[in-house]
PDB file of N, CA and C in Angstrom:
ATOM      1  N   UNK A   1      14.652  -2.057  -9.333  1.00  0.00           N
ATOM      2  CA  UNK A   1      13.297  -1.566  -9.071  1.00  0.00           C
ATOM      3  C   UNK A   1      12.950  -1.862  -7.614  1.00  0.00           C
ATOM      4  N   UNK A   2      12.786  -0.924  -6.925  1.00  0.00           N
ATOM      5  CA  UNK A   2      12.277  -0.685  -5.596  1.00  0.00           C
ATOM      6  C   UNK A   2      10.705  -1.346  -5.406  1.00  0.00           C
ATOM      7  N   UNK A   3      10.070  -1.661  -6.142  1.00  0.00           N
ATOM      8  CA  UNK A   3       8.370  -1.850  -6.027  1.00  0.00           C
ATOM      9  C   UNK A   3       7.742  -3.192  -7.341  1.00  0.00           C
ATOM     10  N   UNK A   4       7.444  -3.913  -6.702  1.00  0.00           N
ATOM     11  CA  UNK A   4       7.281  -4.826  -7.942  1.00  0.00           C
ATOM     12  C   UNK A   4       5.900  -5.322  -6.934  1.00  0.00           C
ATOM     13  N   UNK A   5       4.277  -5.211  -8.432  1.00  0.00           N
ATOM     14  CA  UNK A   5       3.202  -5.210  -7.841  1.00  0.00           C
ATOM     15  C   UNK A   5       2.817  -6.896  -8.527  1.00  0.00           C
ATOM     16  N   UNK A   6       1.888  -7.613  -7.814  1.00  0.00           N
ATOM     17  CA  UNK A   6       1.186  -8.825  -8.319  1.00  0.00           C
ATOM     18  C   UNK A   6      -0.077  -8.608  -7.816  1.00  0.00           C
ATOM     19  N   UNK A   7      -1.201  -9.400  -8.597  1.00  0.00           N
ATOM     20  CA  UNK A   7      -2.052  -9.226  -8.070  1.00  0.00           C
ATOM     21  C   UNK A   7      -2.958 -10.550  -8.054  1.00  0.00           C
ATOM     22  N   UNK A   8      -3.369 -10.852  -7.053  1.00  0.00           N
ATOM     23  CA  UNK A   8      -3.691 -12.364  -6.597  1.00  0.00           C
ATOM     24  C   UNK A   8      -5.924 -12.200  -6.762  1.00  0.00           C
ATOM     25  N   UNK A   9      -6.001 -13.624  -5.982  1.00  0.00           N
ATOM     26  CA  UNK A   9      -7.297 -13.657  -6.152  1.00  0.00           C
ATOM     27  C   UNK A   9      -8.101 -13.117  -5.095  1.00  0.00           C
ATOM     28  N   UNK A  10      -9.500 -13.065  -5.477  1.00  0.00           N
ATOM     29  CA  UNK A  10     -10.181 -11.759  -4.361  1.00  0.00           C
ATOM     30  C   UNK A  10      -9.765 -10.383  -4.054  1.00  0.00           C
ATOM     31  N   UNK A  11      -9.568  -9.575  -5.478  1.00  0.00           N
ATOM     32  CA  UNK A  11      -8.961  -8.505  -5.720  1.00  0.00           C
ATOM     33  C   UNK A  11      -7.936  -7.842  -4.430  1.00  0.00           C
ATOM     34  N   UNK A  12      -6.672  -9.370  -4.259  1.00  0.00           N
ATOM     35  CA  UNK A  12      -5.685  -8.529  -3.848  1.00  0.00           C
ATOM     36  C   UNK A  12      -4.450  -8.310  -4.093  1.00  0.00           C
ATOM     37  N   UNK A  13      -4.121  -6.834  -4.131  1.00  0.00           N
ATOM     38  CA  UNK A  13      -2.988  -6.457  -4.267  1.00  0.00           C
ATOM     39  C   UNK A  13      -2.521  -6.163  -4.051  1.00  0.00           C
ATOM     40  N   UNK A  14      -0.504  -7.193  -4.153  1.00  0.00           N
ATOM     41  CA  UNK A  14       0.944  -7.100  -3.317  1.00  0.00           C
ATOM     42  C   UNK A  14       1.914  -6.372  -3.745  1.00  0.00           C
ATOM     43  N   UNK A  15       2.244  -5.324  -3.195  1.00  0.00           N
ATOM     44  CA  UNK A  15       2.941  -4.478  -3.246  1.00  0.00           C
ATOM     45  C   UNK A  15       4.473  -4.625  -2.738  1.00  0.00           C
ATOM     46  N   UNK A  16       5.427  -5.055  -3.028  1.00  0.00           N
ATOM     47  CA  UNK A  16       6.218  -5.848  -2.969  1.00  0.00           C
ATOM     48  C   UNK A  16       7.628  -4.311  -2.622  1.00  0.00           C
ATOM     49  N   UNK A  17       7.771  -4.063  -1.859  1.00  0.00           N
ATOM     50  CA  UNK A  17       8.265  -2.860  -1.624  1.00  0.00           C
ATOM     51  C   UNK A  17      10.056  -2.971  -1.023  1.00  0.00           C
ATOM     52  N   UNK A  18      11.222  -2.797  -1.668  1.00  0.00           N
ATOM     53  CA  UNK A  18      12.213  -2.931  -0.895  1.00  0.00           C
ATOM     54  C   UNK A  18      12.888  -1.662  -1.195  1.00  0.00           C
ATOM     55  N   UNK A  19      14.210  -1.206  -0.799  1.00  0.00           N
ATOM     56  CA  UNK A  19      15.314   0.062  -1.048  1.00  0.00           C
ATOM     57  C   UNK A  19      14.348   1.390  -0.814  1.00  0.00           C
ATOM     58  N   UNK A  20      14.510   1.889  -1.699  1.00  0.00           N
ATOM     59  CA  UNK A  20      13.637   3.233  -1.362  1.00  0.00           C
ATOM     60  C   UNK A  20      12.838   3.199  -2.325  1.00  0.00           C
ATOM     61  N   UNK A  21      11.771   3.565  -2.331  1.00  0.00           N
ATOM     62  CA  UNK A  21      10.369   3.394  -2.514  1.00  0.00           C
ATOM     63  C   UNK A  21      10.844   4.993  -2.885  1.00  0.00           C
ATOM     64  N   UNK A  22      10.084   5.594  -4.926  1.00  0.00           N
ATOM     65  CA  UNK A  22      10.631   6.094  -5.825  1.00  0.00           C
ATOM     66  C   UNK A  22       9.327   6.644  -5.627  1.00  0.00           C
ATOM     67  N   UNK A  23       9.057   7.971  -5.808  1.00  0.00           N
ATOM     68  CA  UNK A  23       7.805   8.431  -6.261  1.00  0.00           C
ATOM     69  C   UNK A  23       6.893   8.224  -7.965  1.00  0.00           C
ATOM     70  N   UNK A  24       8.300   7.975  -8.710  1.00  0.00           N
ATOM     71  CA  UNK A  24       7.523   7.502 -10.124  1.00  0.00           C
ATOM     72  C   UNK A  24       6.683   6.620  -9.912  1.00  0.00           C
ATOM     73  N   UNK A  25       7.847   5.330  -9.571  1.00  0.00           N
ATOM     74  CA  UNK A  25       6.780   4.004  -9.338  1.00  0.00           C
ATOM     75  C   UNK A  25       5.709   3.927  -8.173  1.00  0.00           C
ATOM     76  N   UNK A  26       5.423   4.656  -7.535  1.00  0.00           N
ATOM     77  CA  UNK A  26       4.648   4.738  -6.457  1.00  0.00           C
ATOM     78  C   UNK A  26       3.386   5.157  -7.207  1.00  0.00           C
ATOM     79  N   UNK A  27       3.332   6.105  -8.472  1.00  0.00           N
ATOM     80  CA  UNK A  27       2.663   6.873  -8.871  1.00  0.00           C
ATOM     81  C   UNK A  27       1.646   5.934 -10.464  1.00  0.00           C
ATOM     82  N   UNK A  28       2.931   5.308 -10.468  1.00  0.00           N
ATOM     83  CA  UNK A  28       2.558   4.487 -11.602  1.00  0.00           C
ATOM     84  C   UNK A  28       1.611   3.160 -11.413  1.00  0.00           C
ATOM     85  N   UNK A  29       2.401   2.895  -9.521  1.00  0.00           N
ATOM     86  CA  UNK A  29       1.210   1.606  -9.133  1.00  0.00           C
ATOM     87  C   UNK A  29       0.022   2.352  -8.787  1.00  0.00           C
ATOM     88  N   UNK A  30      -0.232   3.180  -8.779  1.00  0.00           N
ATOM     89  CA  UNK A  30      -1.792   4.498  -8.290  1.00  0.00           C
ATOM     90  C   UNK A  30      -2.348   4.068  -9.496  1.00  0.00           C
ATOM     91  N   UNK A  31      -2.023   4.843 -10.886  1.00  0.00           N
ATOM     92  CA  UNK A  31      -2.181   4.999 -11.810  1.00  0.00           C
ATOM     93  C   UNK A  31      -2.827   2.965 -12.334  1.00  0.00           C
ATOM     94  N   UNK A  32      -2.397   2.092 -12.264  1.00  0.00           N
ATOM     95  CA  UNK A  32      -2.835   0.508 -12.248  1.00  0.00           C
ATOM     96  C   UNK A  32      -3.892   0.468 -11.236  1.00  0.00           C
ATOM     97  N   UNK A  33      -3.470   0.978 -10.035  1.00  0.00           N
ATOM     98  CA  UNK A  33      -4.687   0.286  -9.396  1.00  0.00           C
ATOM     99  C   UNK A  33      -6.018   1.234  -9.819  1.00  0.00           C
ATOM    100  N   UNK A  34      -6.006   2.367 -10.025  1.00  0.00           N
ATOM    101  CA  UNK A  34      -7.211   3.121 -10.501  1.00  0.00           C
ATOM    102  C   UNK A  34      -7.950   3.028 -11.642  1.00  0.00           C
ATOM    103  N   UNK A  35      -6.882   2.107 -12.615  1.00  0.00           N
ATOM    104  CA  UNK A  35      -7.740   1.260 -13.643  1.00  0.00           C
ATOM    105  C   UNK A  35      -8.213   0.303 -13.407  1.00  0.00           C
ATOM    106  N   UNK A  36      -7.922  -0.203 -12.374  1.00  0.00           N
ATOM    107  CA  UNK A  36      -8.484  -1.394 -11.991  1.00  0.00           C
ATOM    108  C   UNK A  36     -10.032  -1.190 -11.256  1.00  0.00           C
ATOM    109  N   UNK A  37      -9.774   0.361 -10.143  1.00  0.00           N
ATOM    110  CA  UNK A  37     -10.932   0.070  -9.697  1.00  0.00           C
ATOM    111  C   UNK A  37     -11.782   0.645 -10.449  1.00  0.00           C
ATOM    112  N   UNK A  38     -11.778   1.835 -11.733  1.00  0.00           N
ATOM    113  CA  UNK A  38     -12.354   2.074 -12.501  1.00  0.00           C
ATOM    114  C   UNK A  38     -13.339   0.687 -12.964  1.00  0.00           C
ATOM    115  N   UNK A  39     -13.027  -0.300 -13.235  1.00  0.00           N
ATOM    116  CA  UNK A  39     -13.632  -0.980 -14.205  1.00  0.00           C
ATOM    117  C   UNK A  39     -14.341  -2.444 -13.089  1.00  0.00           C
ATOM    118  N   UNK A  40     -14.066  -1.426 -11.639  1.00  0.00           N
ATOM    119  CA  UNK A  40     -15.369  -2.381 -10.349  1.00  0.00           C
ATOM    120  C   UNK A  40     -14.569  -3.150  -9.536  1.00  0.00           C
ATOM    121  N   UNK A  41     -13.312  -3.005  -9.384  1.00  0.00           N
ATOM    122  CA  UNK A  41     -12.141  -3.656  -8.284  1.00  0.00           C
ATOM    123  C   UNK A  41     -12.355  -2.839  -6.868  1.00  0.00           C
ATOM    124  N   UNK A  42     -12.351  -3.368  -5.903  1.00  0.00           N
ATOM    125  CA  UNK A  42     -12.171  -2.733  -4.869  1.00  0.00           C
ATOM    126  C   UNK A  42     -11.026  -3.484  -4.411  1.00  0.00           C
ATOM    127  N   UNK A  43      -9.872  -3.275  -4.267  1.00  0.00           N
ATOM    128  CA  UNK A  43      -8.657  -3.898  -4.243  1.00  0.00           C
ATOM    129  C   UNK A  43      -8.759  -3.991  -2.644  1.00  0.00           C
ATOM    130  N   UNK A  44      -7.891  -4.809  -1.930  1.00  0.00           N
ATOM    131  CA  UNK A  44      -7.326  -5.313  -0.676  1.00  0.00           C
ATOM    132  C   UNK A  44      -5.644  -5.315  -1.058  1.00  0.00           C
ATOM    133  N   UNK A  45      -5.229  -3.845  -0.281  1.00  0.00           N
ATOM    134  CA  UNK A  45      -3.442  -3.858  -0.658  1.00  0.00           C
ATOM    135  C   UNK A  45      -2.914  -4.180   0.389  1.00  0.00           C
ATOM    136  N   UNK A  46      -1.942  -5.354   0.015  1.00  0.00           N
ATOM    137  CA  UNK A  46      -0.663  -5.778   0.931  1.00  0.00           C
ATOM    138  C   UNK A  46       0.478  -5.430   0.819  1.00  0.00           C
ATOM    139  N   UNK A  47       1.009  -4.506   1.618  1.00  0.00           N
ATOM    140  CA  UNK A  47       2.379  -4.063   1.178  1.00  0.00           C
ATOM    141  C   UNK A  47       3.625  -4.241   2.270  1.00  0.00           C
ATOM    142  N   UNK A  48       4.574  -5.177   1.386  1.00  0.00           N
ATOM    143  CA  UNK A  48       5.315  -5.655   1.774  1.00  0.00           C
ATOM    144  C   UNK A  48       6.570  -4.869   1.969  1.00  0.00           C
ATOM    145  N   UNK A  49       7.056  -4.814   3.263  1.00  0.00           N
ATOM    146  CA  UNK A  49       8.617  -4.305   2.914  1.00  0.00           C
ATOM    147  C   UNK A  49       9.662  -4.662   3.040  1.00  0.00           C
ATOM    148  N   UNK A  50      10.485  -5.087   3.049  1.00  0.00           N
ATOM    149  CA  UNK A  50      11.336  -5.729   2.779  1.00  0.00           C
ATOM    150  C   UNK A  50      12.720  -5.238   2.552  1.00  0.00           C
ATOM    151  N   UNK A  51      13.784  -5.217   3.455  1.00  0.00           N
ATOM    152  CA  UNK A  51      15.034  -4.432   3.415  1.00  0.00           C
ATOM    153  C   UNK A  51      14.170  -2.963   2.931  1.00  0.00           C
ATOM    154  N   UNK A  52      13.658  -2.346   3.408  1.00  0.00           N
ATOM    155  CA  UNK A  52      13.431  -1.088   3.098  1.00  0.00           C
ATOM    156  C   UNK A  52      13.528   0.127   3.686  1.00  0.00           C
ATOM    157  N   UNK A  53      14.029   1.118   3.030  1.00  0.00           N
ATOM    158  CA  UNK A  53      14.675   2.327   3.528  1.00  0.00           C
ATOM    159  C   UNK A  53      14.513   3.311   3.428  1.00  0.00           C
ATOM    160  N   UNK A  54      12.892   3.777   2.976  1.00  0.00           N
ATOM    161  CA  UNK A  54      12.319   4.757   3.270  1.00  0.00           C
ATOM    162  C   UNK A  54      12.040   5.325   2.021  1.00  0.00           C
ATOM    163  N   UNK A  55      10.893   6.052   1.561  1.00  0.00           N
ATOM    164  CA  UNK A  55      10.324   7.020   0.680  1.00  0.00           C
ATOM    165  C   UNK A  55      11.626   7.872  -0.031  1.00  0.00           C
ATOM    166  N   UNK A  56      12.164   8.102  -1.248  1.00  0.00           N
ATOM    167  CA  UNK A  56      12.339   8.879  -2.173  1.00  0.00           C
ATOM    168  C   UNK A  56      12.247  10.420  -1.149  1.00  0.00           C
ATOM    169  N   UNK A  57      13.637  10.883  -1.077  1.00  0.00           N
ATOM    170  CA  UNK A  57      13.893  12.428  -0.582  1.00  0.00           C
ATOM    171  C   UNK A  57      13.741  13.442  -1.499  1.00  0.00           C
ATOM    172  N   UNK A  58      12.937  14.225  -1.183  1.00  0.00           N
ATOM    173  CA  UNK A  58      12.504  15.547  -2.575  1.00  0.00           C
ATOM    174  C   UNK A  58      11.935  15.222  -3.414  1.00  0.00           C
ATOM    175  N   UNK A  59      11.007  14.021  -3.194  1.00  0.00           N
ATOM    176  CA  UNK A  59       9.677  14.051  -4.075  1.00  0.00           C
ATOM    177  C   UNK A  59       8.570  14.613  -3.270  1.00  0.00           C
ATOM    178  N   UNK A  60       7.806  15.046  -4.219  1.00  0.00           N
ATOM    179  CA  UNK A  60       6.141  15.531  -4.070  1.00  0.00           C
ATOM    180  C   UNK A  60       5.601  14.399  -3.654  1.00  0.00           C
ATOM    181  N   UNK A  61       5.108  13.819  -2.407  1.00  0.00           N
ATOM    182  CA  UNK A  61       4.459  13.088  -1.996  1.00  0.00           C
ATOM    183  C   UNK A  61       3.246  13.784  -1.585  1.00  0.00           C
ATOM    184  N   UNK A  62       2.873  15.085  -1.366  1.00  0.00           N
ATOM    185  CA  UNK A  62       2.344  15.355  -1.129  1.00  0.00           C
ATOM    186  C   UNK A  62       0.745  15.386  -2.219  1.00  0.00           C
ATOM    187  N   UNK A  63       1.056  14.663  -3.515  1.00  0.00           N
ATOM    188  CA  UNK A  63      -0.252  14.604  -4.465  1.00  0.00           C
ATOM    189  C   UNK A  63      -1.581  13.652  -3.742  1.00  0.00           C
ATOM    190  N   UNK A  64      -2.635  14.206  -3.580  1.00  0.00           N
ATOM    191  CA  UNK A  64      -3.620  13.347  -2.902  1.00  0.00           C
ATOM    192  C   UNK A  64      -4.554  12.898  -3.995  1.00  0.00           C
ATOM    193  N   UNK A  65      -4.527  13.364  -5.100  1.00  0.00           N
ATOM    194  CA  UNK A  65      -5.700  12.829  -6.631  1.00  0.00           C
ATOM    195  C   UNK A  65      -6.360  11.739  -6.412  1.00  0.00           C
ATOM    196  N   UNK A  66      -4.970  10.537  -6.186  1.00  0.00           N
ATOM    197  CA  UNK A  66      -5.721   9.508  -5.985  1.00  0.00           C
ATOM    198  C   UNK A  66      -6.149   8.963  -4.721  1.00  0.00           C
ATOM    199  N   UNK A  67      -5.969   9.536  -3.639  1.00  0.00           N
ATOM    200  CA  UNK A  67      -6.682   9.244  -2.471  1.00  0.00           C
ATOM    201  C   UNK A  67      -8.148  10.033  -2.816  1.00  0.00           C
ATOM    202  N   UNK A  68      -8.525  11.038  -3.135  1.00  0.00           N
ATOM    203  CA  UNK A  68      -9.599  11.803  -2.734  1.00  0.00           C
ATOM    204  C   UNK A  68     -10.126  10.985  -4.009  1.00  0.00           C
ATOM    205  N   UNK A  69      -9.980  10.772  -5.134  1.00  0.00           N
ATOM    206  CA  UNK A  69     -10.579   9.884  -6.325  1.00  0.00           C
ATOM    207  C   UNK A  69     -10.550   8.573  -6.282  1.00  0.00           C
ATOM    208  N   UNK A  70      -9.769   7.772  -5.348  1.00  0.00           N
ATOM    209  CA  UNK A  70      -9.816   6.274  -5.388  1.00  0.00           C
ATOM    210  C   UNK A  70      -9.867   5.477  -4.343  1.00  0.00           C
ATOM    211  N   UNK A  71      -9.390   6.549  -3.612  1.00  0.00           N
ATOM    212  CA  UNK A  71      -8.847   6.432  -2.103  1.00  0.00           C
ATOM    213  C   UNK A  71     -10.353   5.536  -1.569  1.00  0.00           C
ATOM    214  N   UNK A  72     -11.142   6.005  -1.381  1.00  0.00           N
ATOM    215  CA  UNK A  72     -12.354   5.497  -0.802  1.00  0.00           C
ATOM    216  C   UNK A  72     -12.655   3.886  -1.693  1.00  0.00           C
ATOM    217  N   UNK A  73     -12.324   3.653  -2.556  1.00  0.00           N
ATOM    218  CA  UNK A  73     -12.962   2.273  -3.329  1.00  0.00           C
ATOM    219  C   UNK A  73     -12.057   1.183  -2.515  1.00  0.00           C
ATOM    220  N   UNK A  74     -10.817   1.336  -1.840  1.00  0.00           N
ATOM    221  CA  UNK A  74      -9.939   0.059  -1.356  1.00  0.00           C
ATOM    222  C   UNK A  74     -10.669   0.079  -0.302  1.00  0.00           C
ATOM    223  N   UNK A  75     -10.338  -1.257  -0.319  1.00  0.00           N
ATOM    224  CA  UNK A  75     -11.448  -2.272   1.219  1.00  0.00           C
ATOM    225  C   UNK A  75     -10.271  -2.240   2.241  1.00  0.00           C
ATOM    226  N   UNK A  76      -8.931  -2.451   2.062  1.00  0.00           N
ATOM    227  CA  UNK A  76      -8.398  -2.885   3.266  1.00  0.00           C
ATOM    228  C   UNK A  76      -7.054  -2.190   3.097  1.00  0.00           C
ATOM    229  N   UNK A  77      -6.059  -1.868   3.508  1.00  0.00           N
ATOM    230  CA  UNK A  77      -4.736  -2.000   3.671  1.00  0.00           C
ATOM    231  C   UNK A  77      -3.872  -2.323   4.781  1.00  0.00           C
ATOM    232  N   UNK A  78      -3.155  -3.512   4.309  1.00  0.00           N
ATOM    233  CA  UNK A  78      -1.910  -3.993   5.499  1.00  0.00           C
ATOM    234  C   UNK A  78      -0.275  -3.830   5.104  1.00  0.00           C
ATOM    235  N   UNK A  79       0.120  -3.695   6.253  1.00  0.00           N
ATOM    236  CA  UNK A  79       1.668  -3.279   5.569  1.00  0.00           C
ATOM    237  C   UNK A  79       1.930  -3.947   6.893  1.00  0.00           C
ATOM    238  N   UNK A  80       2.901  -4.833   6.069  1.00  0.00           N
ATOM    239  CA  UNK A  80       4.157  -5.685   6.407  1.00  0.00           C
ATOM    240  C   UNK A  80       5.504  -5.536   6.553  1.00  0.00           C
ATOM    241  N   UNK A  81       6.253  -5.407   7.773  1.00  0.00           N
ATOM    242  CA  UNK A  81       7.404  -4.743   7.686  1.00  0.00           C
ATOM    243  C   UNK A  81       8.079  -4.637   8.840  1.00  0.00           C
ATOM    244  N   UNK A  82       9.266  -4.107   9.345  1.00  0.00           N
ATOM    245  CA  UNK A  82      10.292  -4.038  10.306  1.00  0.00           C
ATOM    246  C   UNK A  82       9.455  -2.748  11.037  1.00  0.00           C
ATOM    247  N   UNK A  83       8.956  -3.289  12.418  1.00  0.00           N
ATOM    248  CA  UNK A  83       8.555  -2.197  13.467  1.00  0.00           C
ATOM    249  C   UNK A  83       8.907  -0.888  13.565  1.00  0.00           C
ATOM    250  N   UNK A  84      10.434  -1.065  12.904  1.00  0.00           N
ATOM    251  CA  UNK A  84      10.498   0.779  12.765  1.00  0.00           C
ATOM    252  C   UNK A  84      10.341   1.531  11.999  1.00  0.00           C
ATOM    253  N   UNK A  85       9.345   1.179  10.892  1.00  0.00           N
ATOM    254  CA  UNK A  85       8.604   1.724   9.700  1.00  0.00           C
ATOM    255  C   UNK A  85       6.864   2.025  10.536  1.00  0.00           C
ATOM    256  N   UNK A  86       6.778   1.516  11.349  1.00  0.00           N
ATOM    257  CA  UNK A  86       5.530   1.524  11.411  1.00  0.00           C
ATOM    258  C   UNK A  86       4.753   3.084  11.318  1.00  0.00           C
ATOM    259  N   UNK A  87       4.963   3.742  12.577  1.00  0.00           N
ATOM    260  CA  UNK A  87       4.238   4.908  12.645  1.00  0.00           C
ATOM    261  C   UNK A  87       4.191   5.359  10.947  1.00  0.00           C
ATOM    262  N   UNK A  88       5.318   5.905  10.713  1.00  0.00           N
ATOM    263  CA  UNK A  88       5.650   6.314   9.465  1.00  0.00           C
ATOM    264  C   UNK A  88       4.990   5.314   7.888  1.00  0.00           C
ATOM    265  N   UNK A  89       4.830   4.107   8.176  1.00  0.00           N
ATOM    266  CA  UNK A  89       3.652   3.878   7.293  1.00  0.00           C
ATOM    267  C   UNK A  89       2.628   3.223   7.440  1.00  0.00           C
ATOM    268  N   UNK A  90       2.277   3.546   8.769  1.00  0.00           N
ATOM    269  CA  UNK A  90       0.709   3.847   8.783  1.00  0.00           C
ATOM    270  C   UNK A  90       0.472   5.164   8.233  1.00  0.00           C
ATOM    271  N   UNK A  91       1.186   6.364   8.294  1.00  0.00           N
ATOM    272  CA  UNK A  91       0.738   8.019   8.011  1.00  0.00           C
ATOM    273  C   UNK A  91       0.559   8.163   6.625  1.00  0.00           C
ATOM    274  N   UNK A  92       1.730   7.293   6.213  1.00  0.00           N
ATOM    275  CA  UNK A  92       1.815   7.109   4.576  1.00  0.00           C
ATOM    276  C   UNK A  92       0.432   6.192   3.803  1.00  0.00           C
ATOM    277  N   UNK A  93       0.287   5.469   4.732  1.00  0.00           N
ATOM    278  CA  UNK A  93      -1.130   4.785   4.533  1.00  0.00           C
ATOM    279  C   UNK A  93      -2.439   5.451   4.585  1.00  0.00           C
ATOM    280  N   UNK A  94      -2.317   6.568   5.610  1.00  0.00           N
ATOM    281  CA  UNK A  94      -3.491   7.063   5.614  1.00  0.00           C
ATOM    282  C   UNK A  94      -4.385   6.497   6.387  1.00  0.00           C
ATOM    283  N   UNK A  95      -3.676   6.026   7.221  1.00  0.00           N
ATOM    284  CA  UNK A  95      -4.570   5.497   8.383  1.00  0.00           C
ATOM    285  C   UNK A  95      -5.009   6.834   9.652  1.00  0.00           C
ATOM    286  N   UNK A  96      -6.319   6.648   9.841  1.00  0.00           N
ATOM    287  CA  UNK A  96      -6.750   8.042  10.563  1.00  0.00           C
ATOM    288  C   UNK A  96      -7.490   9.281   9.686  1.00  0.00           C
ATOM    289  N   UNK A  97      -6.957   9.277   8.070  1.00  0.00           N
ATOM    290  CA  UNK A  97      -7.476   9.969   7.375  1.00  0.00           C
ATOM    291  C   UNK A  97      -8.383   9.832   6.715  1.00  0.00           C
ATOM    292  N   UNK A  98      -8.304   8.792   6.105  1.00  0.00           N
ATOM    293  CA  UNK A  98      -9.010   7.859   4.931  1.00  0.00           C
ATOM    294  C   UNK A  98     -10.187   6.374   5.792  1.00  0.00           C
ATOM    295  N   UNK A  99     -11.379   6.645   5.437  1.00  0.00           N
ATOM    296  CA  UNK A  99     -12.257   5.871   5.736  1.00  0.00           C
ATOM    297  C   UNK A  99     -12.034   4.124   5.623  1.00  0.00           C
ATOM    298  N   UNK A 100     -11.067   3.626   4.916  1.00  0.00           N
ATOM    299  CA  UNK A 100     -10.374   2.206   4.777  1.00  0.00           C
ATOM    300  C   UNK A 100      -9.368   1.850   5.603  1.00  0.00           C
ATOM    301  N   UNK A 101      -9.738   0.745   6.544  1.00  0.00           N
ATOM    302  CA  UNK A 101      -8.788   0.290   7.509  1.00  0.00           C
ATOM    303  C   UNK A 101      -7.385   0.114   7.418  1.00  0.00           C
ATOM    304  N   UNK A 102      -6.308   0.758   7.877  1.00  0.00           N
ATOM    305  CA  UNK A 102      -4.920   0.166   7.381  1.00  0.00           C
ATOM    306  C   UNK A 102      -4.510   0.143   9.065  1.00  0.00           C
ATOM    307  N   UNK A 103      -3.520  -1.085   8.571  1.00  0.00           N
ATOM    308  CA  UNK A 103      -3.654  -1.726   9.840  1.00  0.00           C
ATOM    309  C   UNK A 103      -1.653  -2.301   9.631  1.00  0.00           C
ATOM    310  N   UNK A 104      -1.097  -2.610  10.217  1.00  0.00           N
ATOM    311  CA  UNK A 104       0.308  -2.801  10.206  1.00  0.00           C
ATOM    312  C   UNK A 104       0.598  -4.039  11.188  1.00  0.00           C
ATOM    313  N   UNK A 105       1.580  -4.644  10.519  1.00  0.00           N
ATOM    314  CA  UNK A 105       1.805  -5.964  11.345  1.00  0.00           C
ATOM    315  C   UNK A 105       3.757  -6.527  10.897  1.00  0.00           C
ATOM    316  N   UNK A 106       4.189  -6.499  11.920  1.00  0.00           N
ATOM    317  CA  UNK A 106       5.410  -6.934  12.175  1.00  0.00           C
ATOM    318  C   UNK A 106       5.864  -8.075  11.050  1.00  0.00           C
ATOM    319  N   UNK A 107       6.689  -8.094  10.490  1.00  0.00           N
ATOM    320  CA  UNK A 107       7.952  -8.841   9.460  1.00  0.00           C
ATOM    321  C   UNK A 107       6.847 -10.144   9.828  1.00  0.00           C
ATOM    322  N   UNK A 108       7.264 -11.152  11.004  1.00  0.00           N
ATOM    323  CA  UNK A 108       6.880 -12.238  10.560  1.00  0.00           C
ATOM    324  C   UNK A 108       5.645 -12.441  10.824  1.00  0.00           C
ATOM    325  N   UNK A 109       4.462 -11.514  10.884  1.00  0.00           N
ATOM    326  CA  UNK A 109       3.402 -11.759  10.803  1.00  0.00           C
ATOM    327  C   UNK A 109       2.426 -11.570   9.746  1.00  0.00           C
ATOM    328  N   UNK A 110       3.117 -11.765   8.347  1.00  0.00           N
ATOM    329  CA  UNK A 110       2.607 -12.165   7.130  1.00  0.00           C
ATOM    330  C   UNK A 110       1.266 -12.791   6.895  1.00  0.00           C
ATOM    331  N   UNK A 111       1.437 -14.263   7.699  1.00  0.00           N
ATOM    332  CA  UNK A 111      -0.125 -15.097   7.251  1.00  0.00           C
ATOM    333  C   UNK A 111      -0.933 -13.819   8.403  1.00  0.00           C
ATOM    334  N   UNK A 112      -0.531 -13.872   9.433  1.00  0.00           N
ATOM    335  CA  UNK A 112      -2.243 -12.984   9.939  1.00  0.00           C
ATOM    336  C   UNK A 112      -2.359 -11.452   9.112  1.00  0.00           C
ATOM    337  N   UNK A 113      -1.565 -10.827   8.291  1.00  0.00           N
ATOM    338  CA  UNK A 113      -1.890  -9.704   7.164  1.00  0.00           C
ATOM    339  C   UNK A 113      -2.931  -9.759   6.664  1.00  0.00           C
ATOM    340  N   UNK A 114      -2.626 -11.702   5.833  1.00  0.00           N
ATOM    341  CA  UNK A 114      -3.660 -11.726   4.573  1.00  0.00           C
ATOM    342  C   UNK A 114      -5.021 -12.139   5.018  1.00  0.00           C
ATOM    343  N   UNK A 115      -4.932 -12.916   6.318  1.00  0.00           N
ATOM    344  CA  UNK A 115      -5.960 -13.228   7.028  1.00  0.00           C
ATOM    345  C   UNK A 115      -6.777 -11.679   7.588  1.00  0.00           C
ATOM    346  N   UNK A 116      -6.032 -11.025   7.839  1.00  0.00           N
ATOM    347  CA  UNK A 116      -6.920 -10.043   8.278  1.00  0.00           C
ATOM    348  C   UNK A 116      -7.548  -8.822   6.932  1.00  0.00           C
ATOM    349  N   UNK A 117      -6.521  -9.123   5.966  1.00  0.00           N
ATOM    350  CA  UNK A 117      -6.750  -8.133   5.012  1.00  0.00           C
ATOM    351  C   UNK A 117      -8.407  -9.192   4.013  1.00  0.00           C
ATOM    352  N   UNK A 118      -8.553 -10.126   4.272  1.00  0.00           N
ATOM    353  CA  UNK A 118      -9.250 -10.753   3.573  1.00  0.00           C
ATOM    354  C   UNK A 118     -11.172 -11.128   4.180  1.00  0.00           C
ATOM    355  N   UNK A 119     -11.230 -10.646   5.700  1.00  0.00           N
ATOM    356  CA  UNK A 119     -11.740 -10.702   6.402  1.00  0.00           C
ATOM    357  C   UNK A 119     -12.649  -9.783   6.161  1.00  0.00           C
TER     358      UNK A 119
END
């Protein structure tokens, strides 16, 4: 499994991301976090990557449901990861599109993520 989610205190949630990142499970952590904010979560996502090698080739990434339906309830997003993911997931983040800050920070700058994602 490419994606393994936890979810910590002060509604945040780690997205634990390595190999290629699958559109099922991508779809399925949507599908969790939208029950979550259904029922008054405004989540803070940290997503981690880790040996990772890019998005699932010839999936529909292109579904926006849950951005235009949920998209607006997350407070923060940070992604953690090897500099040469960046551009590419910030876009995937939706940074520029989406009214919630996502913001990206280099492999070993982990503690200032959660510090900033918590802020």
């Amino acid at each position: 499994m490419s994606l393994q989610v936890e979810y910590e205190p002060a509604d945040v949630c780690v997205l634990h991301i390595s190999g290629t990142l699958k559109r099922s499970e991508f779809a399925a952590t949507q599908q969790d976090i939208a029950r979550k904010i259904d029922v008054g979560s405004k989540p803070r996502v940290l997503a981690i990557l880790n040996d990772f090698d890019g998005w699932e080739r010839g999936a529909d990434w292109n579904d926006l449901d849950f951005l235009i339906t949920h998209g607006g309830e997350i407070a923060r997003i940070a992604v953690v990861g090897d500099p040469r993911w960046e551009v590419k997931a910030l876009a995937f983040g939706g940074a520029g599109v989406r009214r919630t800050p996502v913001k990206f920070f280099p492999s070993g700058e982990l503690q200032q993520a959660r510090t900033w994602l918590t802020t």
